[in-house]
C-alpha atoms as a PDB file:
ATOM      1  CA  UNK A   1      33.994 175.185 -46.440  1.00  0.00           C
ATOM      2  CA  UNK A   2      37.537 174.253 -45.632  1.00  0.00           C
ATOM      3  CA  UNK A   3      38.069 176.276 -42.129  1.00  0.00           C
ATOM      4  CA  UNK A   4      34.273 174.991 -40.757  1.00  0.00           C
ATOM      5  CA  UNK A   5      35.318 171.005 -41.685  1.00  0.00           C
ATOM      6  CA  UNK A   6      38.808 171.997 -39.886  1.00  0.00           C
ATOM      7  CA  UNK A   7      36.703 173.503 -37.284  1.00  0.00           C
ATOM      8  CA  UNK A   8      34.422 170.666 -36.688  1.00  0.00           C
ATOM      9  CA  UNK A   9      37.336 168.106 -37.031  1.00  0.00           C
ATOM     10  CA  UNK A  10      39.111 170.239 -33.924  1.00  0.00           C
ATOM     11  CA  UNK A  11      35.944 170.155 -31.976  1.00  0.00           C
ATOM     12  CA  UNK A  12      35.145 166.452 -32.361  1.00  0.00           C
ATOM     13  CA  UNK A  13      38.780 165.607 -31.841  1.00  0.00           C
ATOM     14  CA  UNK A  14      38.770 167.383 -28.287  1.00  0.00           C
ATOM     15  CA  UNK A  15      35.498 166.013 -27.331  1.00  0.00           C
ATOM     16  CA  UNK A  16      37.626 162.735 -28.171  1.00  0.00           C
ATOM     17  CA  UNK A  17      40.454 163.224 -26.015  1.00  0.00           C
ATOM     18  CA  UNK A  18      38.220 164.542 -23.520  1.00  0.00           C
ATOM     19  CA  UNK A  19      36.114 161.311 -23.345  1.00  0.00           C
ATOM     20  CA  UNK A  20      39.207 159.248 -23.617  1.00  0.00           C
ATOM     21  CA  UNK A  21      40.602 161.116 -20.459  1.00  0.00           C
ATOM     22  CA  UNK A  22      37.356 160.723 -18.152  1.00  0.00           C
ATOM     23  CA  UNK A  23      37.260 156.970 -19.257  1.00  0.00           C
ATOM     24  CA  UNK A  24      40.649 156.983 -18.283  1.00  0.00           C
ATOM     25  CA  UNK A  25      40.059 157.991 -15.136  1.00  0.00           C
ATOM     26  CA  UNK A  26      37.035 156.424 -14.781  1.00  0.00           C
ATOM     27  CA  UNK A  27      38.721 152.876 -15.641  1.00  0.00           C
ATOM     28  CA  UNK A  28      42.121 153.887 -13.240  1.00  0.00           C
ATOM     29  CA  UNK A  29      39.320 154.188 -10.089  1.00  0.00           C
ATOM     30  CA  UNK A  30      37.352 151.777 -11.149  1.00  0.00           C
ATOM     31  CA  UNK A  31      39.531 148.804 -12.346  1.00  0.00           C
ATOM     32  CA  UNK A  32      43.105 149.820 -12.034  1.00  0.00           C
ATOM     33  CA  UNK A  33      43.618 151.066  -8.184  1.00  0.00           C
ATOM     34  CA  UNK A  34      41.203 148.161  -6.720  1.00  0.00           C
ATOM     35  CA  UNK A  35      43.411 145.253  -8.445  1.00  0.00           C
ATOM     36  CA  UNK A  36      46.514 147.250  -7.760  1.00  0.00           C
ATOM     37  CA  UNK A  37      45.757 147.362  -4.220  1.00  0.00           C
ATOM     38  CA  UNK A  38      44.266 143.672  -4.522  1.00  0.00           C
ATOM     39  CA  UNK A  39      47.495 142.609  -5.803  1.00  0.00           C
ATOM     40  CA  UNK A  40      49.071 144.256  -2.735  1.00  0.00           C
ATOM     41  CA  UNK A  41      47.344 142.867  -0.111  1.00  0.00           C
ATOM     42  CA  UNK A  42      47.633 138.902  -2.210  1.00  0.00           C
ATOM     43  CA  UNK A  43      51.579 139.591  -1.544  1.00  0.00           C
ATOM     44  CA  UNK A  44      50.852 140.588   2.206  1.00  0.00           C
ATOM     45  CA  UNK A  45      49.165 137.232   2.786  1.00  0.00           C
ATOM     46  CA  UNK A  46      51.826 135.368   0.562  1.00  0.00           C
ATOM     47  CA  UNK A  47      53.876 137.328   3.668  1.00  0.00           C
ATOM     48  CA  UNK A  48      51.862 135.441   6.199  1.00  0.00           C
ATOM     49  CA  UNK A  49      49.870 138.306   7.180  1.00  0.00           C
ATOM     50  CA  UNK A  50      46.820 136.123   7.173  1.00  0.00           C
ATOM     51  CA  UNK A  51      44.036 138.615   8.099  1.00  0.00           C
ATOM     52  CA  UNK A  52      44.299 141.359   5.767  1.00  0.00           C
ATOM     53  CA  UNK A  53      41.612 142.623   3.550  1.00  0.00           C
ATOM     54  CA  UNK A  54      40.941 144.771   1.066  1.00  0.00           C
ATOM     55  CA  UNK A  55      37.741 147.522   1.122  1.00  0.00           C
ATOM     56  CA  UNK A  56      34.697 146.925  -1.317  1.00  0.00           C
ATOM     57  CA  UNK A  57      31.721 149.133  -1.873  1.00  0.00           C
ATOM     58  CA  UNK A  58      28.688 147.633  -0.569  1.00  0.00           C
ATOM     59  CA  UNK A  59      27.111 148.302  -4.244  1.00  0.00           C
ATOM     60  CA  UNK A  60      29.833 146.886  -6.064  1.00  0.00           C
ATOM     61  CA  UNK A  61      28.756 143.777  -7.912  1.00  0.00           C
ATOM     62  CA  UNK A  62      31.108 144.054 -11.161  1.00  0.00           C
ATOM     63  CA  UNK A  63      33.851 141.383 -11.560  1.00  0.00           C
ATOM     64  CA  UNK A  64      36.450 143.257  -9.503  1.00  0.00           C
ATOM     65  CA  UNK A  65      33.561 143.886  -6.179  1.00  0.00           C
ATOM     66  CA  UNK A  66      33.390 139.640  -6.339  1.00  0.00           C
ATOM     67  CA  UNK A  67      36.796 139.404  -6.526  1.00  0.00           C
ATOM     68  CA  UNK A  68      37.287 141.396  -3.412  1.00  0.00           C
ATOM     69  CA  UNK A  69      35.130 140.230  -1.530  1.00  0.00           C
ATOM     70  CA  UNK A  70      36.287 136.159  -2.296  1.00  0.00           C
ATOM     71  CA  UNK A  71      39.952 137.548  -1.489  1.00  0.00           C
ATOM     72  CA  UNK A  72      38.495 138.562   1.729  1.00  0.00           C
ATOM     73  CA  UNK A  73      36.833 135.688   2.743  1.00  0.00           C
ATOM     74  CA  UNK A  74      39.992 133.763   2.006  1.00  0.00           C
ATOM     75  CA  UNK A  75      42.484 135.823   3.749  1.00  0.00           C
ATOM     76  CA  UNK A  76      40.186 135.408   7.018  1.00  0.00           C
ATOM     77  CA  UNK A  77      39.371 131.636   5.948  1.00  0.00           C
ATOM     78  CA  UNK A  78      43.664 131.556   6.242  1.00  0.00           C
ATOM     79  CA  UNK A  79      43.432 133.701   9.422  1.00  0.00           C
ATOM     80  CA  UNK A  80      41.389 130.936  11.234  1.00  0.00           C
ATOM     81  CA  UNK A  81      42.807 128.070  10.095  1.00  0.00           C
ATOM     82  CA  UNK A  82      46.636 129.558  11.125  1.00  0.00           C
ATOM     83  CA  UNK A  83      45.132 129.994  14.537  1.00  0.00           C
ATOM     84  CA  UNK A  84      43.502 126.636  14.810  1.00  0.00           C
ATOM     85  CA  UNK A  85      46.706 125.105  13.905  1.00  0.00           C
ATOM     86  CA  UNK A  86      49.060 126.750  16.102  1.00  0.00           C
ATOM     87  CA  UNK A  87      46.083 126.274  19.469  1.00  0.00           C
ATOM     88  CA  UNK A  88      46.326 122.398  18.225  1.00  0.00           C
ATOM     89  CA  UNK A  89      50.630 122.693  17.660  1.00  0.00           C
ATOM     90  CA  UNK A  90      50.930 124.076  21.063  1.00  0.00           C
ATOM     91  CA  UNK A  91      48.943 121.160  22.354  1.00  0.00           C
ATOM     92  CA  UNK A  92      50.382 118.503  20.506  1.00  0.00           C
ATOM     93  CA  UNK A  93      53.802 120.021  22.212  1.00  0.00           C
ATOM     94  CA  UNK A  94      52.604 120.565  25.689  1.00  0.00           C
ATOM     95  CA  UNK A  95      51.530 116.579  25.545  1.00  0.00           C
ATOM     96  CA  UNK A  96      54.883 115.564  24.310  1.00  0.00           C
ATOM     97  CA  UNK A  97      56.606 117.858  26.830  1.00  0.00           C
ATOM     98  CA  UNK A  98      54.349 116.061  29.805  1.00  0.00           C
ATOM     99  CA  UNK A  99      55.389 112.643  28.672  1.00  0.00           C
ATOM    100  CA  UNK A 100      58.881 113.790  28.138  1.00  0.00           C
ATOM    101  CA  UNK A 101      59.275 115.528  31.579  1.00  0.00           C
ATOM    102  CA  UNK A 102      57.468 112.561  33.687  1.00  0.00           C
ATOM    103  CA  UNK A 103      59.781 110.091  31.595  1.00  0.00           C
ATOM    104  CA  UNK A 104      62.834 112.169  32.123  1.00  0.00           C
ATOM    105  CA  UNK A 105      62.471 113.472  35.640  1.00  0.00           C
ATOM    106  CA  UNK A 106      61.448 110.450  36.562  1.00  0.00           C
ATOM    107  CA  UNK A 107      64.354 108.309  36.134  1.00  0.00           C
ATOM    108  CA  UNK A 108      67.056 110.437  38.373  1.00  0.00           C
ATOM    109  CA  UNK A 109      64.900 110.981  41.057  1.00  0.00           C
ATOM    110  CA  UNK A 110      63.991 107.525  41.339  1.00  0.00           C
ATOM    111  CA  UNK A 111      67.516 106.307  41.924  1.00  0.00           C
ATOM    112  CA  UNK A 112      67.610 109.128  44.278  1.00  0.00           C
ATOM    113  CA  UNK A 113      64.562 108.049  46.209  1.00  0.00           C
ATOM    114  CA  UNK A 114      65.965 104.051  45.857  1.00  0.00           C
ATOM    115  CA  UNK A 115      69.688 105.230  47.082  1.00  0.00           C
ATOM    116  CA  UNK A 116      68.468 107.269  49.714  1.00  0.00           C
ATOM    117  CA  UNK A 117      66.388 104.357  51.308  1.00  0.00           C
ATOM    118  CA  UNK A 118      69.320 102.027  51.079  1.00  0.00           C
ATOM    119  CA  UNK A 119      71.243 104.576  52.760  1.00  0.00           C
ATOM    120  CA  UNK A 120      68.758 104.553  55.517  1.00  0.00           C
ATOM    121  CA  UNK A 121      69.042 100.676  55.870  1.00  0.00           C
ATOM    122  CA  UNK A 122      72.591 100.725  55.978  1.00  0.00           C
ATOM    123  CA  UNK A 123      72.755 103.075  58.818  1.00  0.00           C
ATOM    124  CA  UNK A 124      70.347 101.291  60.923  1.00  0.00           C
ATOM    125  CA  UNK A 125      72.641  98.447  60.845  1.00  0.00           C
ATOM    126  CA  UNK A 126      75.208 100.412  62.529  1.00  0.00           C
ATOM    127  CA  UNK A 127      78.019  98.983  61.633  1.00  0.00           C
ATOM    128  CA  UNK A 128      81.478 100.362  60.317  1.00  0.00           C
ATOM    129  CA  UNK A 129      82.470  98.454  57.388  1.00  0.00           C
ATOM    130  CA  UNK A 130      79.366  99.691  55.507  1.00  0.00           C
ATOM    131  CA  UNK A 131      80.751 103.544  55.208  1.00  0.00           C
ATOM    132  CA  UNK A 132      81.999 102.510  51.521  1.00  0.00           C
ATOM    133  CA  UNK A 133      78.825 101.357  50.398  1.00  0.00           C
ATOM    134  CA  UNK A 134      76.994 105.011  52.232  1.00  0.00           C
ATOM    135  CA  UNK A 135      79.614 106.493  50.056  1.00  0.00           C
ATOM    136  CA  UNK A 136      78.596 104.857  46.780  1.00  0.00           C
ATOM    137  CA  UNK A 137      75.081 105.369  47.280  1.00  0.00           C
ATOM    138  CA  UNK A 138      75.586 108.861  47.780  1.00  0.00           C
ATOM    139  CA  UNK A 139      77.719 109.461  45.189  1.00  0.00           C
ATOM    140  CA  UNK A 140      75.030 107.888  42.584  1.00  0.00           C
ATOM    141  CA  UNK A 141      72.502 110.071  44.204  1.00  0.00           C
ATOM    142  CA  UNK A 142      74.526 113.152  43.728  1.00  0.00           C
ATOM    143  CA  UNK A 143      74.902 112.189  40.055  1.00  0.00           C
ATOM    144  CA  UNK A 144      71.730 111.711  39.832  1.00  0.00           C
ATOM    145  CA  UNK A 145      70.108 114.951  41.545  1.00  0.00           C
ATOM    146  CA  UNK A 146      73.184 116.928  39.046  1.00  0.00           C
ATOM    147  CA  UNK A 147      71.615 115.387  35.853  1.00  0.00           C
ATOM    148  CA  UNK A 148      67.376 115.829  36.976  1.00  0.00           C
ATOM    149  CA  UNK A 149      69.036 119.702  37.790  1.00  0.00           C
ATOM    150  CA  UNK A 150      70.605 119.743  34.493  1.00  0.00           C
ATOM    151  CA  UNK A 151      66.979 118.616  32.764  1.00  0.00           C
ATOM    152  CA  UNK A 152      65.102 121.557  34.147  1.00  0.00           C
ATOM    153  CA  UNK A 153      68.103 123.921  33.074  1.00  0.00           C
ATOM    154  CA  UNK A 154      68.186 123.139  29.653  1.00  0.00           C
ATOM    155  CA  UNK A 155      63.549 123.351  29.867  1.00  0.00           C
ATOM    156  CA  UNK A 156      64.320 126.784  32.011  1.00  0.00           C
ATOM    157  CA  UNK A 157      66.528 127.952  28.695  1.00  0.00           C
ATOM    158  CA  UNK A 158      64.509 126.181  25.909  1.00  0.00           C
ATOM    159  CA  UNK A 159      61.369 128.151  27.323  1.00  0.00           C
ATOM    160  CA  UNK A 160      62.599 131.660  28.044  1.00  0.00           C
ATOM    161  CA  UNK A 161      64.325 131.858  24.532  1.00  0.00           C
ATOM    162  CA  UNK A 162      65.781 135.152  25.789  1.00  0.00           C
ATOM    163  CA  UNK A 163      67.134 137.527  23.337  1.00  0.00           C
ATOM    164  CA  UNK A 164      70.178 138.642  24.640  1.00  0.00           C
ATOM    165  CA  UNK A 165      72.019 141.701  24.235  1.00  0.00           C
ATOM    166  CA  UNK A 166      74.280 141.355  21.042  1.00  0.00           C
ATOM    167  CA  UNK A 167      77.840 142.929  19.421  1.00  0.00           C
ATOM    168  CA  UNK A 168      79.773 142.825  16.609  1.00  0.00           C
ATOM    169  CA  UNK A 169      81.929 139.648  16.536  1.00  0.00           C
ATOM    170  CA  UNK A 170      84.555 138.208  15.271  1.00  0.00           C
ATOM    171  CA  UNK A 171      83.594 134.857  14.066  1.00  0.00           C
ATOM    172  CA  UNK A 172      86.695 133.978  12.792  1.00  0.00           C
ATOM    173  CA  UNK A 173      88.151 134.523  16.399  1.00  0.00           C
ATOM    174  CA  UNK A 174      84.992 133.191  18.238  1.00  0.00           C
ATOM    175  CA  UNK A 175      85.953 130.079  16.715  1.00  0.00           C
ATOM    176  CA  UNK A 176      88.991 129.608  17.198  1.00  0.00           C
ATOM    177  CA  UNK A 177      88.640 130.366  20.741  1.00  0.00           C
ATOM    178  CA  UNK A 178      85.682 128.066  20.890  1.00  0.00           C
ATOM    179  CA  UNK A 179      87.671 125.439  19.686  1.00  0.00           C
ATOM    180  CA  UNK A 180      90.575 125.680  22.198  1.00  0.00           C
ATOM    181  CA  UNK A 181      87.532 125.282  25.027  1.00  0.00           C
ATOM    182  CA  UNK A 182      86.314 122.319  23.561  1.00  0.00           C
ATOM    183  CA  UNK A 183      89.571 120.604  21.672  1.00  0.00           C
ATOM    184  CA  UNK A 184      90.900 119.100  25.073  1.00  0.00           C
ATOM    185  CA  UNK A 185      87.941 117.045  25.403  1.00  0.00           C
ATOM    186  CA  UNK A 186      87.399 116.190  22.479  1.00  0.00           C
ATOM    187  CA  UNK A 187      90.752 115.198  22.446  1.00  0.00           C
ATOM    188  CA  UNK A 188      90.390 112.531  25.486  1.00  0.00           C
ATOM    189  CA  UNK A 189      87.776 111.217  23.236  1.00  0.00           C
ATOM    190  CA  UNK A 190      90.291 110.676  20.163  1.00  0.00           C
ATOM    191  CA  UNK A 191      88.486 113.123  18.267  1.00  0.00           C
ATOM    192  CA  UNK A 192      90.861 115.561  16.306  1.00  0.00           C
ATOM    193  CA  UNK A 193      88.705 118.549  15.013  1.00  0.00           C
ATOM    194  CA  UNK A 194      89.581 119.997  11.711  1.00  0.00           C
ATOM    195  CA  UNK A 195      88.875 123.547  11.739  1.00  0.00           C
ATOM    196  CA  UNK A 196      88.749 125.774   7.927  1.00  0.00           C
ATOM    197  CA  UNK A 197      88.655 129.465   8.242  1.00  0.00           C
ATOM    198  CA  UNK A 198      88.581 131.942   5.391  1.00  0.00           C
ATOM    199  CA  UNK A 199      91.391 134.524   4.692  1.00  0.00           C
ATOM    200  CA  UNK A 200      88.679 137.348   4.495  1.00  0.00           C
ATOM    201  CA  UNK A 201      87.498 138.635   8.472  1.00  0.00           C
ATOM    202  CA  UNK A 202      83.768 137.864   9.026  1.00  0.00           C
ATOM    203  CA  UNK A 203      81.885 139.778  10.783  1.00  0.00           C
ATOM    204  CA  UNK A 204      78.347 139.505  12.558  1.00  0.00           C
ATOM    205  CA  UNK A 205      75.672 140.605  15.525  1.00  0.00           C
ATOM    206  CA  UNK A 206      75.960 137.855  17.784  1.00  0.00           C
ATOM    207  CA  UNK A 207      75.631 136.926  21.278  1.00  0.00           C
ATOM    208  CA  UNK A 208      78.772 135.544  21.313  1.00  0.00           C
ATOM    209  CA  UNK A 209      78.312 133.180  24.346  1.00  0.00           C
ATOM    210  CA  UNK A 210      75.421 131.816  22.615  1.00  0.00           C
ATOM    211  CA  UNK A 211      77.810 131.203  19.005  1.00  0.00           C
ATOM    212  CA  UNK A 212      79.655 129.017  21.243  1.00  0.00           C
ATOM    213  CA  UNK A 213      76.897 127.170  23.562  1.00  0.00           C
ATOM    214  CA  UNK A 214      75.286 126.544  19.386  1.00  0.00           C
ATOM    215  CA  UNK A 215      79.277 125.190  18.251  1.00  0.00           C
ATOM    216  CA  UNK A 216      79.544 123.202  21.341  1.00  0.00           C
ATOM    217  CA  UNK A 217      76.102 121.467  21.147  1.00  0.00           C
ATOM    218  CA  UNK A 218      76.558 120.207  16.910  1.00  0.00           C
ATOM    219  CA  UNK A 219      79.787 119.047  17.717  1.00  0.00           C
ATOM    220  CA  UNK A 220      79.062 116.989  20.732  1.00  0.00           C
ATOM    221  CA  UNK A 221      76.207 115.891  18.669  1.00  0.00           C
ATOM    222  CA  UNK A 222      79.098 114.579  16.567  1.00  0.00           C
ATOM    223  CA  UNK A 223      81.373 112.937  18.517  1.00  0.00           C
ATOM    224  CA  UNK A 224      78.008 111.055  20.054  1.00  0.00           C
ATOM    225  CA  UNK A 225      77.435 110.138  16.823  1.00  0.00           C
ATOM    226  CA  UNK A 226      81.023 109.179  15.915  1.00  0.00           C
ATOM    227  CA  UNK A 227      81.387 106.645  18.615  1.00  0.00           C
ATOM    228  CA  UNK A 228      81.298 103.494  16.522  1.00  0.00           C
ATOM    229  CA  UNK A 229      82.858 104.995  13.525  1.00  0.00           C
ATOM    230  CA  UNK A 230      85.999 104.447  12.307  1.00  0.00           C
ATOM    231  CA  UNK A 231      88.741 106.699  11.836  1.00  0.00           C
ATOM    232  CA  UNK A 232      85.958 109.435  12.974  1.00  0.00           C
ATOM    233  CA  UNK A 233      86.650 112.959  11.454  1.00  0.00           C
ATOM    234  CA  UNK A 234      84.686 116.366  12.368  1.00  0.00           C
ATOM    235  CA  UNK A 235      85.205 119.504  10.037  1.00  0.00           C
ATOM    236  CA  UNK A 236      84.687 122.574  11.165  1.00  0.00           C
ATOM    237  CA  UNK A 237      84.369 125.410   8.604  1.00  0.00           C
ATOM    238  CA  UNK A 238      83.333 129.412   8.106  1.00  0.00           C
ATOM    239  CA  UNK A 239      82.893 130.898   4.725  1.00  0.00           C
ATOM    240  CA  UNK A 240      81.408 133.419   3.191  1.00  0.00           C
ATOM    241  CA  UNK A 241      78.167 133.647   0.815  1.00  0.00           C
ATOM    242  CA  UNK A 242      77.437 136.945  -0.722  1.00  0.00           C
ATOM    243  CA  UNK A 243      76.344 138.694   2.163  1.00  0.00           C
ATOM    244  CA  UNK A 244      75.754 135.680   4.927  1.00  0.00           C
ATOM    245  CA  UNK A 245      78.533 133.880   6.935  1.00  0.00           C
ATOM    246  CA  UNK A 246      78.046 129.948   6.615  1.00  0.00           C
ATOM    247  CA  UNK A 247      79.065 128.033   9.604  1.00  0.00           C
ATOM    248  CA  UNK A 248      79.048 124.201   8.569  1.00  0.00           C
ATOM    249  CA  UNK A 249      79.623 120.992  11.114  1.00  0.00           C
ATOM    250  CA  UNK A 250      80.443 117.910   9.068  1.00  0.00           C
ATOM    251  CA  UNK A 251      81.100 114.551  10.238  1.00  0.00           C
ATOM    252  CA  UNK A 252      81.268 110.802   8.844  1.00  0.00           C
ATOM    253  CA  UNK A 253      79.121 109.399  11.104  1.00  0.00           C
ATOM    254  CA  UNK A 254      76.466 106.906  10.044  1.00  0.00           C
ATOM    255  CA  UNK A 255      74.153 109.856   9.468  1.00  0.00           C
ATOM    256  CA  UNK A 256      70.651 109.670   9.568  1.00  0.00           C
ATOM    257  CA  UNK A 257      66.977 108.521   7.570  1.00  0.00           C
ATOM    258  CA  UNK A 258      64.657 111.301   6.187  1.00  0.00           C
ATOM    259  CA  UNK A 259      62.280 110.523   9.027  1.00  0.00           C
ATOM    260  CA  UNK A 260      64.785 111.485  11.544  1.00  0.00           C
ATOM    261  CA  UNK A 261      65.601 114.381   9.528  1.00  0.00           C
ATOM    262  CA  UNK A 262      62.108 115.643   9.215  1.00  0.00           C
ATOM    263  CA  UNK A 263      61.985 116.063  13.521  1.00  0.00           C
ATOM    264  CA  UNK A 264      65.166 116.899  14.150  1.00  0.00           C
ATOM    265  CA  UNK A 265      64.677 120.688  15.301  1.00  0.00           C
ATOM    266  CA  UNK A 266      61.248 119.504  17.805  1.00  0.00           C
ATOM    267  CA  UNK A 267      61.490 119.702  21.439  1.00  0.00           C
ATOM    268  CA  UNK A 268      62.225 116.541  23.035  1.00  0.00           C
ATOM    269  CA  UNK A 269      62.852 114.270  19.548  1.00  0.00           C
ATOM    270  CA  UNK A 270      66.355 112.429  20.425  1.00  0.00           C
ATOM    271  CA  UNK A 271      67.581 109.233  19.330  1.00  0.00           C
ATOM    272  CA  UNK A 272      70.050 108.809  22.198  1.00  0.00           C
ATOM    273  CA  UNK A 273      69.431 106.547  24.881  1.00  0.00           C
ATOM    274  CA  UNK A 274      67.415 106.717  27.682  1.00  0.00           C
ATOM    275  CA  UNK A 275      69.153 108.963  30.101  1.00  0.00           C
ATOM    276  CA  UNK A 276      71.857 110.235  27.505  1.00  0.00           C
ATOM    277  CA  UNK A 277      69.475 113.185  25.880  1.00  0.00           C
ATOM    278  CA  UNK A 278      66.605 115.700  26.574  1.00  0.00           C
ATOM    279  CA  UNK A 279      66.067 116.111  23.175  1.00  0.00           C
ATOM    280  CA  UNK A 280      66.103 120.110  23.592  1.00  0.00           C
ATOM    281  CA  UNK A 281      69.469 120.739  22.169  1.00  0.00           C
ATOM    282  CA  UNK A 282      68.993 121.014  18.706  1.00  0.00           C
ATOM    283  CA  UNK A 283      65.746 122.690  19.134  1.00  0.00           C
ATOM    284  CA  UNK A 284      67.350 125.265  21.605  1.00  0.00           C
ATOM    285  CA  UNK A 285      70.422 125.717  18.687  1.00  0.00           C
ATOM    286  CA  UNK A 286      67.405 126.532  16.498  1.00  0.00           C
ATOM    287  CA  UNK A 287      65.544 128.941  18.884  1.00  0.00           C
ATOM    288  CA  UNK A 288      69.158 130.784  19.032  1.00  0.00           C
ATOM    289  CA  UNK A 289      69.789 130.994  15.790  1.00  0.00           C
ATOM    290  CA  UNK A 290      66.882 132.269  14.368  1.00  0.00           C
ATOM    291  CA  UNK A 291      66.916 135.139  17.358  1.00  0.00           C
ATOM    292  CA  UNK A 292      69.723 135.622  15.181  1.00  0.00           C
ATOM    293  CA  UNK A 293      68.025 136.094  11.751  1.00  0.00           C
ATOM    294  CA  UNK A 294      70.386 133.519  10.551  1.00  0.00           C
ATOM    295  CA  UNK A 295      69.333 129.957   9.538  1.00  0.00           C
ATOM    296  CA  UNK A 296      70.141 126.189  10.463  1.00  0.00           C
ATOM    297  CA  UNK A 297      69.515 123.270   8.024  1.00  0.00           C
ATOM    298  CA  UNK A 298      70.858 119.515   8.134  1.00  0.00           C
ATOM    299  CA  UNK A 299      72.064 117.298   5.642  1.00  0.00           C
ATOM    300  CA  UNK A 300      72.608 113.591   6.297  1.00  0.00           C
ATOM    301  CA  UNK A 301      72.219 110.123   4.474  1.00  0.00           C
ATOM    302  CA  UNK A 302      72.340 106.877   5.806  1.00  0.00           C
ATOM    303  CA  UNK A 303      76.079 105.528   5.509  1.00  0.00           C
ATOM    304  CA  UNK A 304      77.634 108.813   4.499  1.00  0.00           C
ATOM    305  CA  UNK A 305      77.239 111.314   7.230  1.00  0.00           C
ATOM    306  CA  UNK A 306      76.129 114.589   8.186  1.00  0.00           C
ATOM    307  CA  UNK A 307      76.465 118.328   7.898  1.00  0.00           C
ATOM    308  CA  UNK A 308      74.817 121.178  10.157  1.00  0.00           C
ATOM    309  CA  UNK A 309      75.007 124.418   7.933  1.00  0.00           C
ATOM    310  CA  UNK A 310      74.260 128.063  10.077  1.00  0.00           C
ATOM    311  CA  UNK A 311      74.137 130.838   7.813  1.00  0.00           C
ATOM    312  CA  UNK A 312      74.249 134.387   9.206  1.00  0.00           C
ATOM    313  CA  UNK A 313      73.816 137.591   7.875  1.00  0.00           C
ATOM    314  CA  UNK A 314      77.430 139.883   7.690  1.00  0.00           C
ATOM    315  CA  UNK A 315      78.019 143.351   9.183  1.00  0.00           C
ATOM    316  CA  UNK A 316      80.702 145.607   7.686  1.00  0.00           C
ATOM    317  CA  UNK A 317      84.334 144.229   8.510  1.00  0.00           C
ATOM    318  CA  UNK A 318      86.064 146.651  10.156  1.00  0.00           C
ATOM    319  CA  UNK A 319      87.079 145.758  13.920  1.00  0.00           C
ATOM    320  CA  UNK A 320      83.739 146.657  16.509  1.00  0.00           C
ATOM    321  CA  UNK A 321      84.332 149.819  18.174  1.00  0.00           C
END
């Protein structure tokens, strides 16, 4: 009859949807959580959280159990191979810092040793008119001892990498102060630095000593750079990007190659002179900056010149408290 067809139609269609629902859930626990949680843990190693793995059921051999467990033996494969790299990157950089330090060291303290023993010859002649030539040779060792004191200074600060303690600041301010610091010798060089500030007040955390050690550093780098230039021309400018402050040093200098480019930020890479550079300026700038969370990238070509852009994130922009 009508009503038992209806009937049996009701009953099969709830056996249905009850089927439906433990398949569901069956297929959710089964297939959907595992490469949800897969898919998690891929974006924690994209993350650099090499390491991380994901738990599989001994019994498991279905597609999603293999694909586990290969996820797993990469993300440890990773783990190792990070590890390796950074035992064989601090090795590579303790070797160039031995060769860097005996070169460096070496040279100052050497003229100290050579002027101190012709001081010790010109005394045992004992005679008066020799006082100016004491005098010389003590002045160069002085000079000398100042700039082997001011090599283990800059290693004594490249190596702490302190973070230290931070406010809000002004940048627009810290520049401008930083400028009048450093605009009198740059000055006596016949540099004239062009500084561009934004109308808007910028605002971030910042050790503001260390703002101005990072200023000072990129635009000495300059004026080095500038000395064979002509009509020689540093720009100084702060703007603002969405939610970062961008600091940029430009200069038409004869900037640099790729290669150079491509070592820049390592301890102890220079292309000054002997004597003129410990190479850990630019790589202390970095270490600063990124205690920051802000970045530091270079741009340079051969002929045209170079810019040093610092970006920094922004805090609100009403005056610190």
């Amino acid at each position: 009859s009508l009503q038992e067809t209806y009937a049996q139609s009701l009953w099969l269609g709830c056996v249905f949807i009850l089927l439906a629902a433990v398949f569901g859930i069956l297929f959710s626990t089964q297939v959907t959580k595992p490469l949800k949680l897969l898919s998690q843990q891929v974006l924690a190693v994209a993350k650099g959280r090499f390491g991380t793995t994901v738990p599989v059921q001994r019994r498991r051999k279905d597609e999603v159990g293999v694909l586990n467990r290969a996820f797993n033996i990469m993300s440890r494969h990773l783990q190792k191979t990070r590890a390796e790299l950074q035992r064989k990157e601090r090795l590579a950089t303790l070797g160039t810092f031995s060769a860097a330090m005996a070169h460096e060291i070496k040279n100052p303290l050497g003229a100290i040793i050579g002027n101190t023993q012709a001081v010790r010859r010109i005394l045992s002649s004992h005679k008066q008119e020799n006082f100016e030539a004491i005098d010389r040779a003590l002045k160069l060792s002085e000079d000398e001892a100042l700039r082997a004191n001011r090599i283990i200074m800059q290693l004594m600060k490249f190596a702490r990498q302190d973070k230290p303690p931070t406010t809000k600041a002004h940048l627009n301010h810290r520049l401008q102060v930083s400028m009048e610091i450093l605009n009198p010798e740059l000055t006596a060089s016949g540099l004239a630095v062009q500084l561009e500030l934004p109308d808007e007040d910028l605002y971030t955390y910042a050790n503001e000593d260390q703002i101005h050690e990072v200023l000072g550093n990129l635009i000495y780098n300059s004026r080095d750079a500038l000395s064979e230039t002509k009509n020689p021309n540093i720009v100084v400018k702060l703007s603002r990007e969405d939610n970062l402050a961008v600091l940029s040093i430009s200069d038409n200098g004869p900037g640099m190659s790729a290669e150079t480019k491509s070592h820049l930020f390592e301890p102890f890479f220079t292309t000054k002179p002997i004597g003129k550079g410990t190479g850990l300026g630019l790589a202390t700038c970095s270490g600063i900056i990124r205690n920051h969370r802000g970045t530091i990238q270079v741009e340079s070509e051969l002929g045209v010149g170079t810019t040093f852009e610092i970006r920094l994130p922004l805090t609100a922009s009403h005056n610190p408290q």
